[in-house]
C-alpha atoms as a PDB file:
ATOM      1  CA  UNK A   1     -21.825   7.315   7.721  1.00  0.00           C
ATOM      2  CA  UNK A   2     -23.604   5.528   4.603  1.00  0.00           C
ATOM      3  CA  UNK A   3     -22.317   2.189   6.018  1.00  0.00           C
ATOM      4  CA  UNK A   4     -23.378   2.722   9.131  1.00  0.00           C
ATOM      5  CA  UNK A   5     -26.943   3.920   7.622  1.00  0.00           C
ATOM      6  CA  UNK A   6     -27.261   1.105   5.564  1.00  0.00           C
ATOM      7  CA  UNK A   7     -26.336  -1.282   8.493  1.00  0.00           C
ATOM      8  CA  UNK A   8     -29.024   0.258  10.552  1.00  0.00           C
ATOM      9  CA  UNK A   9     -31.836   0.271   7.339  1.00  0.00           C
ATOM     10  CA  UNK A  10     -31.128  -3.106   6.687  1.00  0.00           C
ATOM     11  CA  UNK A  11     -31.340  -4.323  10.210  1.00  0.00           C
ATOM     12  CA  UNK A  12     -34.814  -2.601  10.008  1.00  0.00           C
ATOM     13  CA  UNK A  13     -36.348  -3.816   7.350  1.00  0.00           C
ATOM     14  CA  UNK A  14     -35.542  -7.634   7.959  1.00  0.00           C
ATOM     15  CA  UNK A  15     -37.109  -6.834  11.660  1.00  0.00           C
ATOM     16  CA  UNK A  16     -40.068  -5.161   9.236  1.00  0.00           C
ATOM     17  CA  UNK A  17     -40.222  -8.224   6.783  1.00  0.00           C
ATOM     18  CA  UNK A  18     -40.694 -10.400   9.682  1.00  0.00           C
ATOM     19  CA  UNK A  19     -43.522  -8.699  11.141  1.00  0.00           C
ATOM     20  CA  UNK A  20     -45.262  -5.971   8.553  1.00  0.00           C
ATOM     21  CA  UNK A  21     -47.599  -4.461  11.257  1.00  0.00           C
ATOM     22  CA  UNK A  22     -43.637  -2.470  12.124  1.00  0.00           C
ATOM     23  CA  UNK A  23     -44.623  -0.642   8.867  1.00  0.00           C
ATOM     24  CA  UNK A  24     -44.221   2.357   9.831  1.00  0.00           C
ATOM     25  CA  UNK A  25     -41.402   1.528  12.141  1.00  0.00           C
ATOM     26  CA  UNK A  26     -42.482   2.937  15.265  1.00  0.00           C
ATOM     27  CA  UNK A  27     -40.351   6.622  15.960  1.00  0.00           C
ATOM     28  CA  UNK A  28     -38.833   4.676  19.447  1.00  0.00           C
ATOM     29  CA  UNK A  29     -37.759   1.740  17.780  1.00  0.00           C
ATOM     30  CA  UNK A  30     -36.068   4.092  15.335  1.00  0.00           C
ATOM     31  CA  UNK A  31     -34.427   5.957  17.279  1.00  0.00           C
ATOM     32  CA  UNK A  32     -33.050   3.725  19.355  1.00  0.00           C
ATOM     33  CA  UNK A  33     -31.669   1.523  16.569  1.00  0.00           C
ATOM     34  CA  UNK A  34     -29.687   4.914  15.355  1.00  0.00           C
ATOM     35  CA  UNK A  35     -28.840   5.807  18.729  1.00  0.00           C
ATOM     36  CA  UNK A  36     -26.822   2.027  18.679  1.00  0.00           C
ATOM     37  CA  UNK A  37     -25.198   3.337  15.501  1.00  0.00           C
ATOM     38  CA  UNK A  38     -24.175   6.294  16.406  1.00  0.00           C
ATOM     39  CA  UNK A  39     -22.779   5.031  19.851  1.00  0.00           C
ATOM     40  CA  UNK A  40     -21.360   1.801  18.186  1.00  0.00           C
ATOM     41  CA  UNK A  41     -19.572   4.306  15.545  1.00  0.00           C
ATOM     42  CA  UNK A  42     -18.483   6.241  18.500  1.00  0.00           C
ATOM     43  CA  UNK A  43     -17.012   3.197  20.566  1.00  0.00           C
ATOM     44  CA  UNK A  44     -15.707   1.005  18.231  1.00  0.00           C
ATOM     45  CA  UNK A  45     -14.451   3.130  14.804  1.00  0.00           C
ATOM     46  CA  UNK A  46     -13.270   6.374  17.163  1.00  0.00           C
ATOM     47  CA  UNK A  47     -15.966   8.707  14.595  1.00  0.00           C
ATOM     48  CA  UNK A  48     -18.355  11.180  16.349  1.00  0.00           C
ATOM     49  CA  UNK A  49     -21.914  10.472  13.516  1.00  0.00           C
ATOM     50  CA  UNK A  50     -24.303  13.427  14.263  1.00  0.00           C
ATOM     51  CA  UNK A  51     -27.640  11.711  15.065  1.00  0.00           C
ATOM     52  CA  UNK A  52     -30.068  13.495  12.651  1.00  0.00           C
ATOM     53  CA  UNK A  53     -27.949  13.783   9.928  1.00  0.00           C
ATOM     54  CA  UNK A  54     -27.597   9.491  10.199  1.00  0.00           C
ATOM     55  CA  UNK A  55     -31.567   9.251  10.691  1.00  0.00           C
ATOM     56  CA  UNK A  56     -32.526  11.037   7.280  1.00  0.00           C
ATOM     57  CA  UNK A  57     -30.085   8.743   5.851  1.00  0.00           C
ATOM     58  CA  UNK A  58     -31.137   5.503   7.153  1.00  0.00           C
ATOM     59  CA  UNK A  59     -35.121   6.895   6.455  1.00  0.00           C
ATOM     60  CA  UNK A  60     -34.214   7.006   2.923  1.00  0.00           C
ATOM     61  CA  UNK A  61     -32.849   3.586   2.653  1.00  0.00           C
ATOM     62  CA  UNK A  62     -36.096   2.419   4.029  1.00  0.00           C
ATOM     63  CA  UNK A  63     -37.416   4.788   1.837  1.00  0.00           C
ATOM     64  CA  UNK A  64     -36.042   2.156  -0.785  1.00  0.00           C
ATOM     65  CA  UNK A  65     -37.438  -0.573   0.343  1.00  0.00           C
ATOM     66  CA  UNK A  66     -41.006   0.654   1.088  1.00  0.00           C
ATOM     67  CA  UNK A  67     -40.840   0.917   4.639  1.00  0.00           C
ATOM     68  CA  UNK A  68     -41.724   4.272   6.822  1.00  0.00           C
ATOM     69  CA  UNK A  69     -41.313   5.082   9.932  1.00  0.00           C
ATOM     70  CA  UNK A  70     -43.272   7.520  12.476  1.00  0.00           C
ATOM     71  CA  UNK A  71     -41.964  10.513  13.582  1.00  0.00           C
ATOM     72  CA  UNK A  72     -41.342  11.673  17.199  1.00  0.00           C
ATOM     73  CA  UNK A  73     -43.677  14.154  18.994  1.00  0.00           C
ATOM     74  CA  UNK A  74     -40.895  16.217  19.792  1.00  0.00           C
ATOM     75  CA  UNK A  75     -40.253  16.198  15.996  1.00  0.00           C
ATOM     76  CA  UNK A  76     -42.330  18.639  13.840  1.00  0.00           C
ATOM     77  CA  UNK A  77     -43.901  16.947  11.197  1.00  0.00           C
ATOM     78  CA  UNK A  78     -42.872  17.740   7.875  1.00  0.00           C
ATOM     79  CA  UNK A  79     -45.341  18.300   4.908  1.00  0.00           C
ATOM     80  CA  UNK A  80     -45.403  15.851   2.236  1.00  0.00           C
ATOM     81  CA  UNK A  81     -45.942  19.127   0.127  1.00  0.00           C
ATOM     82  CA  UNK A  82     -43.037  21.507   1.398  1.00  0.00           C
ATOM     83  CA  UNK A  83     -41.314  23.558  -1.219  1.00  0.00           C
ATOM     84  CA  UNK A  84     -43.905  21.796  -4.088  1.00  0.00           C
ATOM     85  CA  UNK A  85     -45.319  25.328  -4.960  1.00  0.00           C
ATOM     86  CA  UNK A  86     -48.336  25.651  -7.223  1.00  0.00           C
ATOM     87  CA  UNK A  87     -51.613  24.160  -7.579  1.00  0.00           C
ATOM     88  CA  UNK A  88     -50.893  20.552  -7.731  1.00  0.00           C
ATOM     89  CA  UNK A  89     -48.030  19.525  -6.341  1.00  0.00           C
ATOM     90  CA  UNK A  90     -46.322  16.295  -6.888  1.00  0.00           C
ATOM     91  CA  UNK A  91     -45.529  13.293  -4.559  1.00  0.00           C
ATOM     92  CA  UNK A  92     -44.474  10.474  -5.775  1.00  0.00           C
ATOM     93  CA  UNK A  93     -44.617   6.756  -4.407  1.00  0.00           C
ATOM     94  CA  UNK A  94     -42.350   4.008  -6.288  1.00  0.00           C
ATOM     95  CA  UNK A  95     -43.518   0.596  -5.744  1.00  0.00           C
ATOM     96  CA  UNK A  96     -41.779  -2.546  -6.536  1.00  0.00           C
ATOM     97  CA  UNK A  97     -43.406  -5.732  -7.891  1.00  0.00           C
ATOM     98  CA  UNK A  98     -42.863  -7.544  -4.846  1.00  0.00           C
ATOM     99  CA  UNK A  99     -44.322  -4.257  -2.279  1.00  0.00           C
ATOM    100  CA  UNK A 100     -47.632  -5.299  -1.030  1.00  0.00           C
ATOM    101  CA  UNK A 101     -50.945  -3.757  -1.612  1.00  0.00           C
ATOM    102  CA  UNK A 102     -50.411  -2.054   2.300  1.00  0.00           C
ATOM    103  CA  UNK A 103     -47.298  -0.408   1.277  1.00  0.00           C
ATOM    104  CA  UNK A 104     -49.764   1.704  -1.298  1.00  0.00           C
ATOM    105  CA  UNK A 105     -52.559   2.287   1.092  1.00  0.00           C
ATOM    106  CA  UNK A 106     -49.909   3.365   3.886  1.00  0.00           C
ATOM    107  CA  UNK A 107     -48.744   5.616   1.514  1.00  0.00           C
ATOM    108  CA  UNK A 108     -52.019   7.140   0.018  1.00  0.00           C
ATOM    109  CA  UNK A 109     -53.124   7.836   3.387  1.00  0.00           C
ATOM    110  CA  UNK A 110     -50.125  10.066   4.326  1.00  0.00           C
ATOM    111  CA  UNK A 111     -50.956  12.070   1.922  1.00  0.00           C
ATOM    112  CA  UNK A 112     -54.392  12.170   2.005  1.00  0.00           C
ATOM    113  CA  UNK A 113     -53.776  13.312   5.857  1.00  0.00           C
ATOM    114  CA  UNK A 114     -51.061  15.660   4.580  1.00  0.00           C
ATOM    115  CA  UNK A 115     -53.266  17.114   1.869  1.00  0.00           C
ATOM    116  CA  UNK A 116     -56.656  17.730   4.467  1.00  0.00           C
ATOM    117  CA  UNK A 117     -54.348  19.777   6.846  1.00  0.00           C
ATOM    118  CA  UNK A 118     -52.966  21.758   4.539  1.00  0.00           C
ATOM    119  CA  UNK A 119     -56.415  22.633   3.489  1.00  0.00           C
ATOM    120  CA  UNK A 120     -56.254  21.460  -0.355  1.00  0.00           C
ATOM    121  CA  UNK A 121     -59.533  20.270  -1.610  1.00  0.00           C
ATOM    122  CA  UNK A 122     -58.574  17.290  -3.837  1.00  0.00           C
ATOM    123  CA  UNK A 123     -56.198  15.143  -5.160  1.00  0.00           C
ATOM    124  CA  UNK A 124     -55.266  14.156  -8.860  1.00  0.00           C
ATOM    125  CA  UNK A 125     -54.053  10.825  -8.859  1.00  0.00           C
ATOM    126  CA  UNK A 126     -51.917   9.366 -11.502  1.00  0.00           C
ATOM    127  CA  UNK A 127     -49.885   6.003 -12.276  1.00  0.00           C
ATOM    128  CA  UNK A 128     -47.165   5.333 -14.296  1.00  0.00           C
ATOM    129  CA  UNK A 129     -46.340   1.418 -14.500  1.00  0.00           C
ATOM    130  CA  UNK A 130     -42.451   0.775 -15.494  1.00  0.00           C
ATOM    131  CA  UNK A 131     -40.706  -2.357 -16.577  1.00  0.00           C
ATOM    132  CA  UNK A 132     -37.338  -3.070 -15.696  1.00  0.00           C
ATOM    133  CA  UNK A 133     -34.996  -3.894 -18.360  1.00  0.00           C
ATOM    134  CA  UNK A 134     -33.885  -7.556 -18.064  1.00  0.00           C
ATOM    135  CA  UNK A 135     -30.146  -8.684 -17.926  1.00  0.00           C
END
């Protein structure tokens, strides 16, 4: 299953890197792209992939790469905050040096949205810049 997740996340995000306004992949485009793999793994490799299961994996390596993607409305929307319990609960974006200045405002308005539903009244916002170690 993780090839066949990475096959369909990297599929994605050179569709994305061509054409940024995909970011957030659009939940029908998604789908259907996993539905391929999962029919693909079915046809050709004789393995039976269970469909969610494959779609959180391929989310998270978009995740990776800075790329989101919409969820269905048959899907229930999941809270940026589930499980954070307390006060101030964390959420955490990791940005590359080559992620554009969208990628961040995508992001900070997810959770902006995320944070006015759930009825918290403000955010604390902190960075943390890293270098990576050169080979």
């Amino acid at each position: 299953m993780r090839k066949a997740a990475e096959s369909a996340a990297k599929w994605l995000a050179d569709k994305v890197r061509g054409n940024p306004k995909l970011n957030p992949i659009p939940y029908p485009f998604f789908k259907s792209i996993v539905n391929k793999q999962v029919e693909w793994a079915r046809t050709q490799r004789g393995i039976a992939l269970d469909f969610e299961e494959l779609a959180e994996a391929v989310r998270t390596e978009l995740l990776k790469a800075g790329i989101h993607t919409m969820s269905g409305s048959e899907r229930k929307e999941v809270s940026l905050f589930d499980g954070a319990g307390g006060a101030n609960p964390p959420v955490t974006l990791h940005l590359r040096a080559d992620d554009n200045f969208t990628v961040l405002l995508k992001w900070l308005s997810e959770v902006i949205d995320s944070a006015e539903s759930e009825k918290y009244t403000g955010l604390d916002l902190t960075a943390k810049i890293t270098r990576e170690a050169r080979r």
